[in-house]
N, C-alpha and C. Protein backbone atom coordinates (compact mmCIF):
# COMPACT_ATOMS: atom_id res chain seq x y z
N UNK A 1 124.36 198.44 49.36
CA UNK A 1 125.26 197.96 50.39
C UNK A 1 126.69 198.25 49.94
N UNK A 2 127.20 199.10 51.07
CA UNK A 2 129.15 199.08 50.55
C UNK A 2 129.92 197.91 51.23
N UNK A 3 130.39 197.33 50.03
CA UNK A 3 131.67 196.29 50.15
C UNK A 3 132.82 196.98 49.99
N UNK A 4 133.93 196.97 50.59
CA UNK A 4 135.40 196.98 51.08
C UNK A 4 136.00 196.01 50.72
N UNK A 5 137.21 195.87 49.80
CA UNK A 5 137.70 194.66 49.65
C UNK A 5 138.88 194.60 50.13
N UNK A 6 139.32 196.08 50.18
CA UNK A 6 140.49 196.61 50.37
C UNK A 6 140.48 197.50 51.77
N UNK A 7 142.09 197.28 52.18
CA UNK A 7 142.06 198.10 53.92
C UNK A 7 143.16 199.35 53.26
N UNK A 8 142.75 200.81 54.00
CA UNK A 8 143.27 201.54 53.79
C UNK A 8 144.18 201.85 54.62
N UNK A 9 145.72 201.96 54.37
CA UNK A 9 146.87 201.72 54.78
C UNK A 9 147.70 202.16 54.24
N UNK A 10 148.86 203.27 55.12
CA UNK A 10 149.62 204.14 54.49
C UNK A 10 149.15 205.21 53.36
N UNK A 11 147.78 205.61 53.69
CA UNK A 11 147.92 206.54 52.49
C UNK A 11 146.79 205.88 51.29
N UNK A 12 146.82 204.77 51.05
CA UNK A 12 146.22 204.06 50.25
C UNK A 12 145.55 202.36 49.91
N UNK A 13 144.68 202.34 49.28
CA UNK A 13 143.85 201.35 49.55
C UNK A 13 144.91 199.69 49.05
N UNK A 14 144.73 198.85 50.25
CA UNK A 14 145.69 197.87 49.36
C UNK A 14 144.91 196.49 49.95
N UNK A 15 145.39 195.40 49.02
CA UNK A 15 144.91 194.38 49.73
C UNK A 15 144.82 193.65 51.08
N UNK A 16 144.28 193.25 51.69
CA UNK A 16 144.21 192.62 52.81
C UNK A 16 145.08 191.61 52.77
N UNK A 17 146.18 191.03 54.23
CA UNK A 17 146.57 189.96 53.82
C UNK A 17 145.73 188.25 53.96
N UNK A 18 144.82 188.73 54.77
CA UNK A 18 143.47 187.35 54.76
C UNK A 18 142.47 187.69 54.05
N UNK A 19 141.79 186.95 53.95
CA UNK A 19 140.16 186.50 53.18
C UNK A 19 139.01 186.87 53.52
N UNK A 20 139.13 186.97 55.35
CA UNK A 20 137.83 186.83 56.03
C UNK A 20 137.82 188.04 55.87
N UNK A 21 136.30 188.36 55.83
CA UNK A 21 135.72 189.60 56.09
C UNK A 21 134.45 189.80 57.30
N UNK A 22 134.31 191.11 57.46
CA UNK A 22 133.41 191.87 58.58
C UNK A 22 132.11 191.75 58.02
N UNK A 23 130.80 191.35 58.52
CA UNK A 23 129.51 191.89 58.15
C UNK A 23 129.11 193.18 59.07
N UNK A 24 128.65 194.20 58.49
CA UNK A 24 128.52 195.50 59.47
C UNK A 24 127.03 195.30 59.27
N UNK A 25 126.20 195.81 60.40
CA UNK A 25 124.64 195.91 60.49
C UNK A 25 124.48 196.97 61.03
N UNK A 26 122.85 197.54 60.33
CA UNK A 26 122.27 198.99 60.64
C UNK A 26 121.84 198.39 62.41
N UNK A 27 122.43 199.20 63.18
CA UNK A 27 122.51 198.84 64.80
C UNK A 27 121.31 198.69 64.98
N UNK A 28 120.40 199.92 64.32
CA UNK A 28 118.94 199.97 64.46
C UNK A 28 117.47 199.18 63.71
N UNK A 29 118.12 198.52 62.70
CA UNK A 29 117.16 197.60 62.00
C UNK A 29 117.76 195.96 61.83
N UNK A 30 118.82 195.74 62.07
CA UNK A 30 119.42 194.76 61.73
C UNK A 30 120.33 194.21 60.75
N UNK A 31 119.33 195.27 59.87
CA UNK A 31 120.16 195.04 58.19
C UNK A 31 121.79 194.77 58.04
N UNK A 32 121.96 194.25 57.18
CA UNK A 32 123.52 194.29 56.59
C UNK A 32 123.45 195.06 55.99
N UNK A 33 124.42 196.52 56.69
CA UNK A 33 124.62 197.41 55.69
C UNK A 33 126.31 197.61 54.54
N UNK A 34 126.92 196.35 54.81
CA UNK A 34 128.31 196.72 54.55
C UNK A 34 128.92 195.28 55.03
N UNK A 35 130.13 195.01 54.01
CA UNK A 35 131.03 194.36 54.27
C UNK A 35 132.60 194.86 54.26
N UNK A 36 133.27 194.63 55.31
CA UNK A 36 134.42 195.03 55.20
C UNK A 36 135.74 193.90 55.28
N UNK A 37 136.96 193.95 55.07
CA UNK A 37 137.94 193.11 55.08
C UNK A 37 138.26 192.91 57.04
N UNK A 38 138.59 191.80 57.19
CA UNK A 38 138.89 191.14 58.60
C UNK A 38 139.98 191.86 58.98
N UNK A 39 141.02 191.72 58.42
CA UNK A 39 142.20 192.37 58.59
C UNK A 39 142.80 191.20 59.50
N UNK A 40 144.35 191.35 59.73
CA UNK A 40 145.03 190.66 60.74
C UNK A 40 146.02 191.03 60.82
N UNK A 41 146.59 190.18 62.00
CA UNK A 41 148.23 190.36 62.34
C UNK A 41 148.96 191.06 61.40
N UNK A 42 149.71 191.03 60.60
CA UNK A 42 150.21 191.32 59.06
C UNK A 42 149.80 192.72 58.97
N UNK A 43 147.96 192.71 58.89
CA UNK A 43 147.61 194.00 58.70
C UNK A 43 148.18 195.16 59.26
N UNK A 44 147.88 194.60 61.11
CA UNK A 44 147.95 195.23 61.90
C UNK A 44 149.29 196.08 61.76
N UNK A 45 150.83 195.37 61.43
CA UNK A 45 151.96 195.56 61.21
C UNK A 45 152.52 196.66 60.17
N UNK A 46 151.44 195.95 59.33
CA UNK A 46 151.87 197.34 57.98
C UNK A 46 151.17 198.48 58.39
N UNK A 47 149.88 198.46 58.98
CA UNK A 47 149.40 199.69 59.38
C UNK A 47 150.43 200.65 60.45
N UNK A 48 150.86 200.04 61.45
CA UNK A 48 151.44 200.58 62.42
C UNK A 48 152.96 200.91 61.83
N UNK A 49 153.37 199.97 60.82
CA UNK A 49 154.67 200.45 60.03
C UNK A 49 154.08 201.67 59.20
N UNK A 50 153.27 202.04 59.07
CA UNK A 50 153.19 203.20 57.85
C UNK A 50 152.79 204.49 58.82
N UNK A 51 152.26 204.20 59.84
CA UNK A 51 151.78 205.07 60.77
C UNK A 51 153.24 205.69 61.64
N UNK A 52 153.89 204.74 61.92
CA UNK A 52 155.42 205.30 61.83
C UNK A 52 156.26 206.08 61.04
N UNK A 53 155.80 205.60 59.86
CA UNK A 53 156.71 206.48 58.81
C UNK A 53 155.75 208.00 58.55
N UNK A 54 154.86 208.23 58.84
CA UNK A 54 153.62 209.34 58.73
C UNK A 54 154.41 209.92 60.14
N UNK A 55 154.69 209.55 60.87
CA UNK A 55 154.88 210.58 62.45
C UNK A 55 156.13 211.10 62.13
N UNK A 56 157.10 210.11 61.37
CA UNK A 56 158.40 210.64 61.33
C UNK A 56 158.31 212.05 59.88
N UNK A 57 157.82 211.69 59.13
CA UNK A 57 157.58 213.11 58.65
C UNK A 57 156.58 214.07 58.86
N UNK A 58 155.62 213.95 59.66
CA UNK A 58 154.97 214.85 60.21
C UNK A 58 155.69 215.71 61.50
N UNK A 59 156.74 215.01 61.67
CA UNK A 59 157.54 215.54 62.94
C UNK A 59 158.13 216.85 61.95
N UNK A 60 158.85 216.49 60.97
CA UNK A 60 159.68 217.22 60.04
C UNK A 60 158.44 218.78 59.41
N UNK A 61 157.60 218.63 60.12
CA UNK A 61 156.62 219.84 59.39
C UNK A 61 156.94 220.80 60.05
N UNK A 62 156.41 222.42 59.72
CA UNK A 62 156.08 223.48 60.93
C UNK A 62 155.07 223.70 60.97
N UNK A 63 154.73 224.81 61.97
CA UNK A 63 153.46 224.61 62.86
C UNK A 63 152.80 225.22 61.47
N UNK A 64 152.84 226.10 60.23
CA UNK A 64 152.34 226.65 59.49
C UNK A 64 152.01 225.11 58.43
N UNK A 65 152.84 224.53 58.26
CA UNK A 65 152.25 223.22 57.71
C UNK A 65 151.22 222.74 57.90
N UNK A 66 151.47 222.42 59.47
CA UNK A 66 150.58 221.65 60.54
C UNK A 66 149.25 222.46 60.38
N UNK A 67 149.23 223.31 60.15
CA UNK A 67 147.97 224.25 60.37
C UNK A 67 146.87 224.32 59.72
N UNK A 68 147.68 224.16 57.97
CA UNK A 68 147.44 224.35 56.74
C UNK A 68 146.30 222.53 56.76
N UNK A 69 147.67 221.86 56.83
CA UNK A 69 146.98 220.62 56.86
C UNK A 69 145.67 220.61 57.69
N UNK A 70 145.72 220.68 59.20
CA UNK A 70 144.71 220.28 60.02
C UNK A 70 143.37 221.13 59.31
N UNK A 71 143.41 222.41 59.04
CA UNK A 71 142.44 223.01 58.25
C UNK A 71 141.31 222.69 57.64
N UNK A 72 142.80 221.63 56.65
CA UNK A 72 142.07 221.07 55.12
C UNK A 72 141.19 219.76 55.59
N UNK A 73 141.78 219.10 56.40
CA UNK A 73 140.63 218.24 56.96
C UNK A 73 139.69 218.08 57.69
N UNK A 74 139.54 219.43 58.48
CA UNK A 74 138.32 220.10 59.14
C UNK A 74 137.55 220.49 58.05
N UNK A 75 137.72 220.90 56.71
CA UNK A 75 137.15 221.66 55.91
C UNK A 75 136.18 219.98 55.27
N UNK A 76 137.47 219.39 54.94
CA UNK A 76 137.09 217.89 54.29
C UNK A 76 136.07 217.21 55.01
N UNK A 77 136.24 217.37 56.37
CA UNK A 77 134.97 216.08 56.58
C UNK A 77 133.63 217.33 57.22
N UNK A 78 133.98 218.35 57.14
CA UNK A 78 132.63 219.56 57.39
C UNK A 78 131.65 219.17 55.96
N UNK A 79 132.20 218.75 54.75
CA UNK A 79 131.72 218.95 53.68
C UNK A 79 131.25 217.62 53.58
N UNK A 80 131.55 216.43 54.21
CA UNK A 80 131.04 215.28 54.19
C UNK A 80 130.30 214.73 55.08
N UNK A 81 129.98 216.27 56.00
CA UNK A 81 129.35 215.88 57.55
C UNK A 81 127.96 215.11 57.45
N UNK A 82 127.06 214.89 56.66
CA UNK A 82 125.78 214.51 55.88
C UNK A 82 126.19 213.10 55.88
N UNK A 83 126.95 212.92 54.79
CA UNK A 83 127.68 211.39 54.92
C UNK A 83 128.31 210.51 56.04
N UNK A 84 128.84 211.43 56.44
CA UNK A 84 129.50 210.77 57.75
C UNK A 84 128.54 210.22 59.32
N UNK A 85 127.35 211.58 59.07
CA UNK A 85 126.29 211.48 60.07
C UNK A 85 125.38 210.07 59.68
N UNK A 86 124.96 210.24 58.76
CA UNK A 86 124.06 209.17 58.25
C UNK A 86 125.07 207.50 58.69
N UNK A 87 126.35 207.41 58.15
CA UNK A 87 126.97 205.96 58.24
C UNK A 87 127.50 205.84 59.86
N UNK A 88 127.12 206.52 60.26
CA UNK A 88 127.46 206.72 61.80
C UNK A 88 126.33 206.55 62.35
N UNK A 89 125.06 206.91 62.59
CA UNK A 89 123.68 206.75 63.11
C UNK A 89 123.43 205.59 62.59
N UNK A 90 123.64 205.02 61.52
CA UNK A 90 123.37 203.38 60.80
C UNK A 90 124.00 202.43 61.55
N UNK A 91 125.47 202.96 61.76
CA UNK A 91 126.15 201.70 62.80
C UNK A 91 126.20 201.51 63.96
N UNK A 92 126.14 202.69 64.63
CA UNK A 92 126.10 202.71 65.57
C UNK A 92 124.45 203.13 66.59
N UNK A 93 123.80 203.13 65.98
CA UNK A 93 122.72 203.52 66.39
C UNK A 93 121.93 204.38 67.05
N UNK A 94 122.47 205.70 66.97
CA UNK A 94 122.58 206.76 67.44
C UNK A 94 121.45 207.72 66.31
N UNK A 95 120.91 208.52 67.08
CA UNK A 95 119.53 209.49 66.50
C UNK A 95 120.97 210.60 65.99
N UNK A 96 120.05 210.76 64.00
CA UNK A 96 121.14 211.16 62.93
C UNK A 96 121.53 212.60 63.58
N UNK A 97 120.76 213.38 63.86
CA UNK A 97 120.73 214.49 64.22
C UNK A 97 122.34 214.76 65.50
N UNK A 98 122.32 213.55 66.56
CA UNK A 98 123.35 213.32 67.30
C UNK A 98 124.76 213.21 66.69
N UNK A 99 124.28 211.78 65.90
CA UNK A 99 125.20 211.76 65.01
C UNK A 99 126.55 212.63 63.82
N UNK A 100 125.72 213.78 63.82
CA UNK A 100 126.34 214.74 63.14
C UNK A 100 126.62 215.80 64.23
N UNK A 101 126.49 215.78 65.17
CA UNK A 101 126.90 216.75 66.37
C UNK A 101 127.92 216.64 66.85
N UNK A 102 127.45 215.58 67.38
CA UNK A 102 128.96 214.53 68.09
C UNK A 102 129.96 214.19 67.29
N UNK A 103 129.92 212.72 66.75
CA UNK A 103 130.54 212.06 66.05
C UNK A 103 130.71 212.34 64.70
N UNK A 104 130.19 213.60 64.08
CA UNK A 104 131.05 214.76 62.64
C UNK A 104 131.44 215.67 63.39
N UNK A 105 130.53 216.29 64.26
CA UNK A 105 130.70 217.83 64.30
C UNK A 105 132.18 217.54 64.92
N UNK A 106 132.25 217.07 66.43
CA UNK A 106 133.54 217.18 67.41
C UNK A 106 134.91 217.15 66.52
N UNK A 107 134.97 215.97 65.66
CA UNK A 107 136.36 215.78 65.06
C UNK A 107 136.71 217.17 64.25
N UNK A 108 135.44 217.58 63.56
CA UNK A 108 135.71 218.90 62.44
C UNK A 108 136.19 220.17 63.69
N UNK A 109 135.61 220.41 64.72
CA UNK A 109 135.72 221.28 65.32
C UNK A 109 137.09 221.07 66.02
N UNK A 110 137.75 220.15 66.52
CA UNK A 110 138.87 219.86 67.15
C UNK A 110 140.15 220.09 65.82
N UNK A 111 139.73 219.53 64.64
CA UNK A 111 140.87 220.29 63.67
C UNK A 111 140.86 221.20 63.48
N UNK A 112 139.87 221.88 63.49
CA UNK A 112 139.97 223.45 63.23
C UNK A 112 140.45 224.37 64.41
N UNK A 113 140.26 223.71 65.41
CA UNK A 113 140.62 224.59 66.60
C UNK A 113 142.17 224.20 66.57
N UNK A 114 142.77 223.03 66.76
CA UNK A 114 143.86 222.53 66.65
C UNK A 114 144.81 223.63 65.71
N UNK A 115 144.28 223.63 64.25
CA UNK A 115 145.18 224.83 63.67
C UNK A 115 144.70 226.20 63.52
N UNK A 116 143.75 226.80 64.49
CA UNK A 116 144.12 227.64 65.00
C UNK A 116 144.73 228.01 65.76
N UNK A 117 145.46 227.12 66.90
CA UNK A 117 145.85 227.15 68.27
C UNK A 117 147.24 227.58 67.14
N UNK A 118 147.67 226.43 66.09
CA UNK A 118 149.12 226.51 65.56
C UNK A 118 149.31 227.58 65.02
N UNK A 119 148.50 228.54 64.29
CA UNK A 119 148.71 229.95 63.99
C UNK A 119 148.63 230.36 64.95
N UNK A 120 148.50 230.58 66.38
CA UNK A 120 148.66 231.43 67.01
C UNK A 120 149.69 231.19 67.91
N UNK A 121 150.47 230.00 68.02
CA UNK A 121 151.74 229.22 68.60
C UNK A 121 152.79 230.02 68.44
């Protein structure tokens, strides 16, 4: 079972500012597969403050940046598509095979198309 103790924010993993936490269950058996942090108000704030400061220098990129980047994370979660399929068909309850179509494949395919569109901009 994966426990979360920590919410990832700005870049990096930091404490939560509450206590409570999430029980996550396999959609399809019931199980507890995972606990995660509740998060709150506070959270919500620093997230959306850091997500601000991410747009304001992502504004400052060029499209060859932009490109480079979107790439690397089409490449990143293509290579974790196995992982991602499996914790995705667990939570949501979706046949694995779907799972990695849809909900891996689409996101990998939309970054990659994304910076191709920017090399060719």
């Amino acid at each position: 079972m994966l426990v979360r103790e920590k919410l990832f924010i700005g870049g990096r993993w930091v404490a939560p500012s509450g206590r409570e936490m999430i029980d996550v269950h396999n959609a399809g058996t019931g199980e507890m597969m995972g606990r995660v942090p509740a998060g709150n108000a506070k959270d919500v704030d620093a997230a959306a403050a850091a997500a601000r400061r991410a747009f304001e220098s992502w504004s400052n990129t060029s499209a060859d940046q932009r490109a480079e980047l979107l790439g690397k994370i089409s490449a990143n979660l293509k290579a974790r598509t196995d992982e991602l399929a499996k914790t995705i068909a667990q939570e949501v309850g979706m046949p694995l095979k779907l799972a990695g179509r849809i909900q891996a494949g689409l996101p990998i395919a939309n970054f990659a198309n994304f910076a191709k569109l920017l090399k060719e901009f």
